[in-house]
Each structure stands twice: as C-alpha cells, then as structure tokens.
Protein backbone atom coordinates (compact mmCIF):
# COMPACT_ATOMS: atom_id res chain seq x y z
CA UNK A 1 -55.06 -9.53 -12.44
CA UNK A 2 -54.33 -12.49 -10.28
CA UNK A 3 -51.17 -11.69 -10.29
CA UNK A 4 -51.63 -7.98 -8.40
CA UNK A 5 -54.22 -9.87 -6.14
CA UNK A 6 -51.02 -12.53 -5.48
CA UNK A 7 -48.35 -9.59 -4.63
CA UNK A 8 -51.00 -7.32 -2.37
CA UNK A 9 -51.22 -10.08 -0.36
CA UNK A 10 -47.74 -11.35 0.03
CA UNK A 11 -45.38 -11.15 2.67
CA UNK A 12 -42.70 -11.49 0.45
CA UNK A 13 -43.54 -9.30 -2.00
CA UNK A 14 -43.62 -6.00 1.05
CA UNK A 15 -40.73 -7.38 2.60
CA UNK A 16 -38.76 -6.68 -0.20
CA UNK A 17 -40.21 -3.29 -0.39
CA UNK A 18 -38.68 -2.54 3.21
CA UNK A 19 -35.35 -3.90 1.73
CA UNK A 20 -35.47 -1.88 -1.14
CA UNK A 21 -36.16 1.22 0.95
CA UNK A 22 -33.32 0.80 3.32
CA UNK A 23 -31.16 -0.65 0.13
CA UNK A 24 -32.41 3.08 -1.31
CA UNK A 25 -31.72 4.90 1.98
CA UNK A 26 -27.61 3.03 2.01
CA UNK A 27 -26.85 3.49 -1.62
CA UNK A 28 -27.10 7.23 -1.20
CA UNK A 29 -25.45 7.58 2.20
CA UNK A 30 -22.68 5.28 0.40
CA UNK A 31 -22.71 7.49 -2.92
CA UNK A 32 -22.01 10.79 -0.97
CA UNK A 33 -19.17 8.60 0.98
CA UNK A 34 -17.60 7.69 -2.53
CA UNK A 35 -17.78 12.04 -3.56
CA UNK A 36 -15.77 12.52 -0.95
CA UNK A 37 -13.13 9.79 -1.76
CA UNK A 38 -12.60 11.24 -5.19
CA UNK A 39 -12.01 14.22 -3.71
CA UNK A 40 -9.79 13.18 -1.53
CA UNK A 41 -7.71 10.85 -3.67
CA UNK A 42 -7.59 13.61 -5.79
CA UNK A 43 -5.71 15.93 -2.75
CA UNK A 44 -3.63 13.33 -2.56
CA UNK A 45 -2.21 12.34 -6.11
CA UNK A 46 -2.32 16.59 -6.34
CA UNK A 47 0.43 16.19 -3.34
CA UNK A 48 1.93 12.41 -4.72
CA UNK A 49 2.97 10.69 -7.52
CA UNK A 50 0.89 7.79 -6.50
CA UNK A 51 -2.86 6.84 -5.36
CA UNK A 52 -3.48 6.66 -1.25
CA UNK A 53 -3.81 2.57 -1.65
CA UNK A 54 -6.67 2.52 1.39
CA UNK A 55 -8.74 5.04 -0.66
CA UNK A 56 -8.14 2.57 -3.51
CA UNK A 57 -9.49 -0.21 -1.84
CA UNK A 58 -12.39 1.06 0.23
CA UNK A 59 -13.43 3.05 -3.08
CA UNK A 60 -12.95 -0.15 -5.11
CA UNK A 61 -15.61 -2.15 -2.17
CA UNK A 62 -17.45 0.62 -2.35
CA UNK A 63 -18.67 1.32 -5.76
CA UNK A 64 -19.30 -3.00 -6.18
CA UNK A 65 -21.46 -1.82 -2.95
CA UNK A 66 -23.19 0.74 -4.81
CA UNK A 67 -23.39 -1.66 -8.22
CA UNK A 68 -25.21 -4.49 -6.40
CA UNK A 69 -27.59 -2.25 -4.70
CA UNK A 70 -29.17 -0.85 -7.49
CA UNK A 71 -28.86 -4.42 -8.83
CA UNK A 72 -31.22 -5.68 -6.12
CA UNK A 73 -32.94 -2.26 -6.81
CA UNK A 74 -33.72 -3.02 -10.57
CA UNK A 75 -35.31 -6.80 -9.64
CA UNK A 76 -31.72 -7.40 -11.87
CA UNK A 77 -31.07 -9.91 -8.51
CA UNK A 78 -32.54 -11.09 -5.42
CA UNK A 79 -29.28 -11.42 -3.29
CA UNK A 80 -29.28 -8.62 -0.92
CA UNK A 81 -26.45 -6.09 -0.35
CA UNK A 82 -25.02 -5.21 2.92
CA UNK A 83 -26.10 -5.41 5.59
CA UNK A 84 -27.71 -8.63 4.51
CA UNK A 85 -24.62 -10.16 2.60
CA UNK A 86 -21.34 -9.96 3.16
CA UNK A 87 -19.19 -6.93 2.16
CA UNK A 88 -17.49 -6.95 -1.23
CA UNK A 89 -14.14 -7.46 -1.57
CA UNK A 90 -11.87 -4.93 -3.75
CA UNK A 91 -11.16 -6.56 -7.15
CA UNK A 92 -9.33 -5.17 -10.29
CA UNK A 93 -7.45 -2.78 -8.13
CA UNK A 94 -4.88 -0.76 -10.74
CA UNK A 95 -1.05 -2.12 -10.67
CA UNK A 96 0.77 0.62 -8.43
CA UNK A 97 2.79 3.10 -10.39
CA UNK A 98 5.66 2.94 -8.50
C-alpha cells in the first residue's frame, strides 16, 4: 500500500505517464508510416529486381523506432524513444542482390 501512496504522489511516476501517452500517440503514427513502406517497396521490387535502398533504410530506423517504443511502453526500459533520444540508426540492412 505504501507503495500506491508513493506513485500517486510522484512527479515522476505521471511524468512518465505523459511520455508514455505521446510514446503511444508516435508508435502508431510511425506504424501506419511503416504500412505504407511495405507497400511501396513492394511496387517497387513488383517493377525491379532489387529493393528501393532508402525504403530499406528508413524502414530498417523505423521498425527499431517502433521496437523501443513499446520497450519504454512495457516498463522493459526507461530510455526514451524519439523525440527524447536520438534516432536509430539502420542496422542489419540485407546484402544488395545485385
């Protein structure tokens, strides 16, 4: 019980609850982004032999994006996503099949 009398009372505690809200309120903005990058990745291999690299990296940024929002969503971290930290970085990109 001391515990819930501890967390109504601090700051902390509701700041992160604004954080989590907006984190909430980015992840699916950036979720709906990432539908339409499959979709259009798949136009273009339909048109190529290859993957449009760009897509491939903002896709890449995007989904570790996603993954560390619902990270700091789940209490699984406390390190913010973006805004608050910096963007990720595309990592584990597929070799080009050229």
């Amino acid at each position: 019980m001391q515990a819930f009398k501890n967390n109504l009372t601090s700051e902390a505690f509701w700041l992160r609850l604004v954080f989590m809200l907006l984190s909430l309120l980015l992840v699916e903005i950036a979720a709906s982004i990432l539908t339409l990058l499959v979709a259009g990745q798949f136009l273009y291999r339909l048109f190529n032999e290859s993957s449009h690299h760009t897509i491939l990296q903002f896709s890449n940024s995007l989904g570790r994006f996603i993954l560390h929002s619902y990270r700091f969503l789940s209490y699984q971290t406390e390190s913010k996503p973006f805004p608050f930290s910096d963007w990720p970085e595309p990592e584990d990109l597929p070799q080009s099949e050229d």
